[in-house]
Protein backbone atom coordinates (compact mmCIF):
# COMPACT_ATOMS: atom_id res chain seq x y z
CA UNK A 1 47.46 -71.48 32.37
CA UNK A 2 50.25 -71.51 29.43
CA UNK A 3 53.62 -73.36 29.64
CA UNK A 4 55.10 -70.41 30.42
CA UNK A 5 53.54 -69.66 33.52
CA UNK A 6 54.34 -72.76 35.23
CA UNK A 7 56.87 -72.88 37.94
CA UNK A 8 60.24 -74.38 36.63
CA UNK A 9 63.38 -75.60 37.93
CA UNK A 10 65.81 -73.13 39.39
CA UNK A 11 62.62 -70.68 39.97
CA UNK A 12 61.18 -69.79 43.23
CA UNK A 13 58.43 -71.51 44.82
CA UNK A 14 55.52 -69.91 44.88
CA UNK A 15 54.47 -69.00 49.04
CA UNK A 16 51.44 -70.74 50.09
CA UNK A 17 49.11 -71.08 53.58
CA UNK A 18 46.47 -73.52 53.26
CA UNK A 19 44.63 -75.92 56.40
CA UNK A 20 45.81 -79.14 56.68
CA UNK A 21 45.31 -82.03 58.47
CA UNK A 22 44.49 -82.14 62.11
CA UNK A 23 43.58 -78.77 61.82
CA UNK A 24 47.21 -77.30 61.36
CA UNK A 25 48.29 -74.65 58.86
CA UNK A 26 50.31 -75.94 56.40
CA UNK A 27 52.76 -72.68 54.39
CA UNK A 28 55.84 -72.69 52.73
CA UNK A 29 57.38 -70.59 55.29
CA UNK A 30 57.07 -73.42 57.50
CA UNK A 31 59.65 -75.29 55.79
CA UNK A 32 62.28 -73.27 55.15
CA UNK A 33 65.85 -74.53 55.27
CA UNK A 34 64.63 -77.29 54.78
CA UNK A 35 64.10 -79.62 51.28
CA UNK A 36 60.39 -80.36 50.53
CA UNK A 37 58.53 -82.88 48.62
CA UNK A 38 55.65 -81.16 47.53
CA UNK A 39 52.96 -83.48 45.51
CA UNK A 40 49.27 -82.22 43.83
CA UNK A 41 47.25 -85.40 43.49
CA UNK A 42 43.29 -85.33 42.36
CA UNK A 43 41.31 -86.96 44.89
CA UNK A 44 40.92 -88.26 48.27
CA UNK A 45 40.33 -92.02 48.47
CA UNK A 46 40.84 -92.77 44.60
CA UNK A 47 42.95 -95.65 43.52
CA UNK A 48 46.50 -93.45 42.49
CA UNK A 49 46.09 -91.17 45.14
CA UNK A 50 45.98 -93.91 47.69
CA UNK A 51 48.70 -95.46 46.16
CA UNK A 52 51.00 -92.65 46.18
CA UNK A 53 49.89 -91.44 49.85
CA UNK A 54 50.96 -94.77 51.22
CA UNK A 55 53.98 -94.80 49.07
CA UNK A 56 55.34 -91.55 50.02
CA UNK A 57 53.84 -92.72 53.50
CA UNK A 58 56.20 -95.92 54.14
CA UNK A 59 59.07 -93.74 52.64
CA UNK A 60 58.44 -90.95 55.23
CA UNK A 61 61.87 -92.15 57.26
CA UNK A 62 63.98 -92.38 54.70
CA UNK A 63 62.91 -89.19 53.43
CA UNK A 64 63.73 -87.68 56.87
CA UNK A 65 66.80 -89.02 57.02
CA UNK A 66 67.61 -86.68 53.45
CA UNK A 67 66.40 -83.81 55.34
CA UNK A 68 63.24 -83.63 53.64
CA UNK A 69 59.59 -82.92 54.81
CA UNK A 70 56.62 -84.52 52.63
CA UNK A 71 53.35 -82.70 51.94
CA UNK A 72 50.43 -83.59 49.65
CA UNK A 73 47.96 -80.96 48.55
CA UNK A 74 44.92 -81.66 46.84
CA UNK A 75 41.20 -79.49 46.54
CA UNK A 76 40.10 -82.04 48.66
CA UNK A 77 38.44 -80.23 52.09
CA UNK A 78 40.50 -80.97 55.28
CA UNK A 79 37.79 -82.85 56.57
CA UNK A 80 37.96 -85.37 53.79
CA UNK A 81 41.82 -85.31 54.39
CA UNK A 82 41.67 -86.27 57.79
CA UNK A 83 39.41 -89.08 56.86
CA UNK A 84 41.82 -90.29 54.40
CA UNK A 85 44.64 -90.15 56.43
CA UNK A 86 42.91 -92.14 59.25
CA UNK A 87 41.61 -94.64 56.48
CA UNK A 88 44.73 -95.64 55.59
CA UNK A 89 46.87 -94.68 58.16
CA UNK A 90 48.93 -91.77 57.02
CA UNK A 91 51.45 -90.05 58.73
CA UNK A 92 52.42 -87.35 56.18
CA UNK A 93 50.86 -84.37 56.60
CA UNK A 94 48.33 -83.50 53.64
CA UNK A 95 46.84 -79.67 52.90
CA UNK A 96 43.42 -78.67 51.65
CA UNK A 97 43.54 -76.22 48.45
CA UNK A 98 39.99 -75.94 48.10
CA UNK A 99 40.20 -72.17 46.27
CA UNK A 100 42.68 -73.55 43.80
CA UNK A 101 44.35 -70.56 44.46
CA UNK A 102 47.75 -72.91 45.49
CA UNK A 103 47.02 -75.62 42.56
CA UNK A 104 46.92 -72.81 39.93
CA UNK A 105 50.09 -70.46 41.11
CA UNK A 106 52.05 -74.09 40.65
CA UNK A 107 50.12 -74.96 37.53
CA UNK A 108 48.80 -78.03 37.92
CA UNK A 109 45.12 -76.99 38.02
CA UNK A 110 44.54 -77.66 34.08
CA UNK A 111 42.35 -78.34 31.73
CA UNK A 112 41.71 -82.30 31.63
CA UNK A 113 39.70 -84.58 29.02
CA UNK A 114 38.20 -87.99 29.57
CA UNK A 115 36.53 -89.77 27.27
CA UNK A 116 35.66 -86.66 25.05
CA UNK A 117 34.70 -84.87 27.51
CA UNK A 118 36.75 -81.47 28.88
CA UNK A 119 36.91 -80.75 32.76
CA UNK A 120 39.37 -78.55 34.92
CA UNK A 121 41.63 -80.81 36.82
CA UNK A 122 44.92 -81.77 39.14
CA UNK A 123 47.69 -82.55 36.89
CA UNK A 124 49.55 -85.27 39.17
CA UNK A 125 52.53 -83.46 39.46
CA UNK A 126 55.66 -83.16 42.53
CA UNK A 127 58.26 -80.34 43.27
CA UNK A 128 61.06 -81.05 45.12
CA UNK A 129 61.95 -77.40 46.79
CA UNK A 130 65.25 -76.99 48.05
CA UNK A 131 66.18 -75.77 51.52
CA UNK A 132 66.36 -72.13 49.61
CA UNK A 133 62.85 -72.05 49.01
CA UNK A 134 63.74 -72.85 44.94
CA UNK A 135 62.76 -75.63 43.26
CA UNK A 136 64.78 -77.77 42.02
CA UNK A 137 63.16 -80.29 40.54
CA UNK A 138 59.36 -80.97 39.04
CA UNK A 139 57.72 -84.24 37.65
CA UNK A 140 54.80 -83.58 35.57
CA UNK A 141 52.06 -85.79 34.65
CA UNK A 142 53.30 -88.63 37.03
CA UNK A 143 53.09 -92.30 37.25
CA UNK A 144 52.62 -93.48 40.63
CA UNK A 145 54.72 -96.91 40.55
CA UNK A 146 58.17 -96.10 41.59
CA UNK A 147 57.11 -92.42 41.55
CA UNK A 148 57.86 -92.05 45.38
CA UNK A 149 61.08 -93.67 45.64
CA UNK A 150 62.17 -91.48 42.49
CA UNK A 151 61.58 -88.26 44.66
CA UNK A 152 63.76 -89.65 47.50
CA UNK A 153 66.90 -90.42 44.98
CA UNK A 154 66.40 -86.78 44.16
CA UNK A 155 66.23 -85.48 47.51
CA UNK A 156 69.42 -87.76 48.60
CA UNK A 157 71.21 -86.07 46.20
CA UNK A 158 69.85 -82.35 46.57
């Protein structure tokens, strides 16, 4: 997918309906009105994506208090989700994109290289959607330390 294609600041967010955890639906729709931290991470059970589960995790009140629902998304299968989030204790809800159809309308299902070797991907990426279904903010290729409590300054001041 080129540069160009990717969902941007200011633009809409792209609808979505995927299973989630505990066997609910998770959609955009669902969360309208409201503001949304939206994060793609690569893997169930992998060192960053624990890390930045339990992070956004342990901020989940203070991100209610700004008004603002979490939900991770990953290809991951619900199954493994729900596994995850008992592992560790989760309370954020997390969705199951196993199509890609959801990871590739927000452009973070890309082309990846590691150690020479080329492979489709999650870019690690968030959106922070405003209550008017439009995004208003995106962090690409993200770092997980701090990464968490960055969103939630945004969201305070969204």
């Amino acid at each position: 997918m080129s540069e160009a294609k990717r969902p941007a600041e200011g633009d809409e967010a792209p609808a979505f309906s995927l299973p989630g955890t505990e066997g609910e639906t998770q959609g955009l729709a669902s969360y309208k009105g409201k503001k949304l931290a939206l994060y793609f991470y690569p893997k169930d059970d992998t060192s960053g994506c624990t890390k930045e589960a339990i992070d956004f995790n342990g901020l989940r009140d203070k991100f209610a208090k700004a008004g603002t629902a979490i939900l991770g998304v990953s290809p991951d299968s619900a199954k493994s989700h729900d596994k995850f989030r008992a592992k560790h204790e989760l309370k954020i809800p997390l969705a199951s994109d196993e199509t890609k159809a959801m990871l590739s309308a927000y452009g973070v299902w890309v082309e990846k290289s590691m150690y020479g070797r080329k492979y489709m991907g999650v870019e690690r990426t968030t959106f922070l959607i405003g209550p008017d279904g439009r995004i208003a903010k995106v962090w690409r290729k993200v770092k997980v330390p701090g990464h968490a409590e960055e969103v939630l300054a945004a969201a305070k001041a969204l």
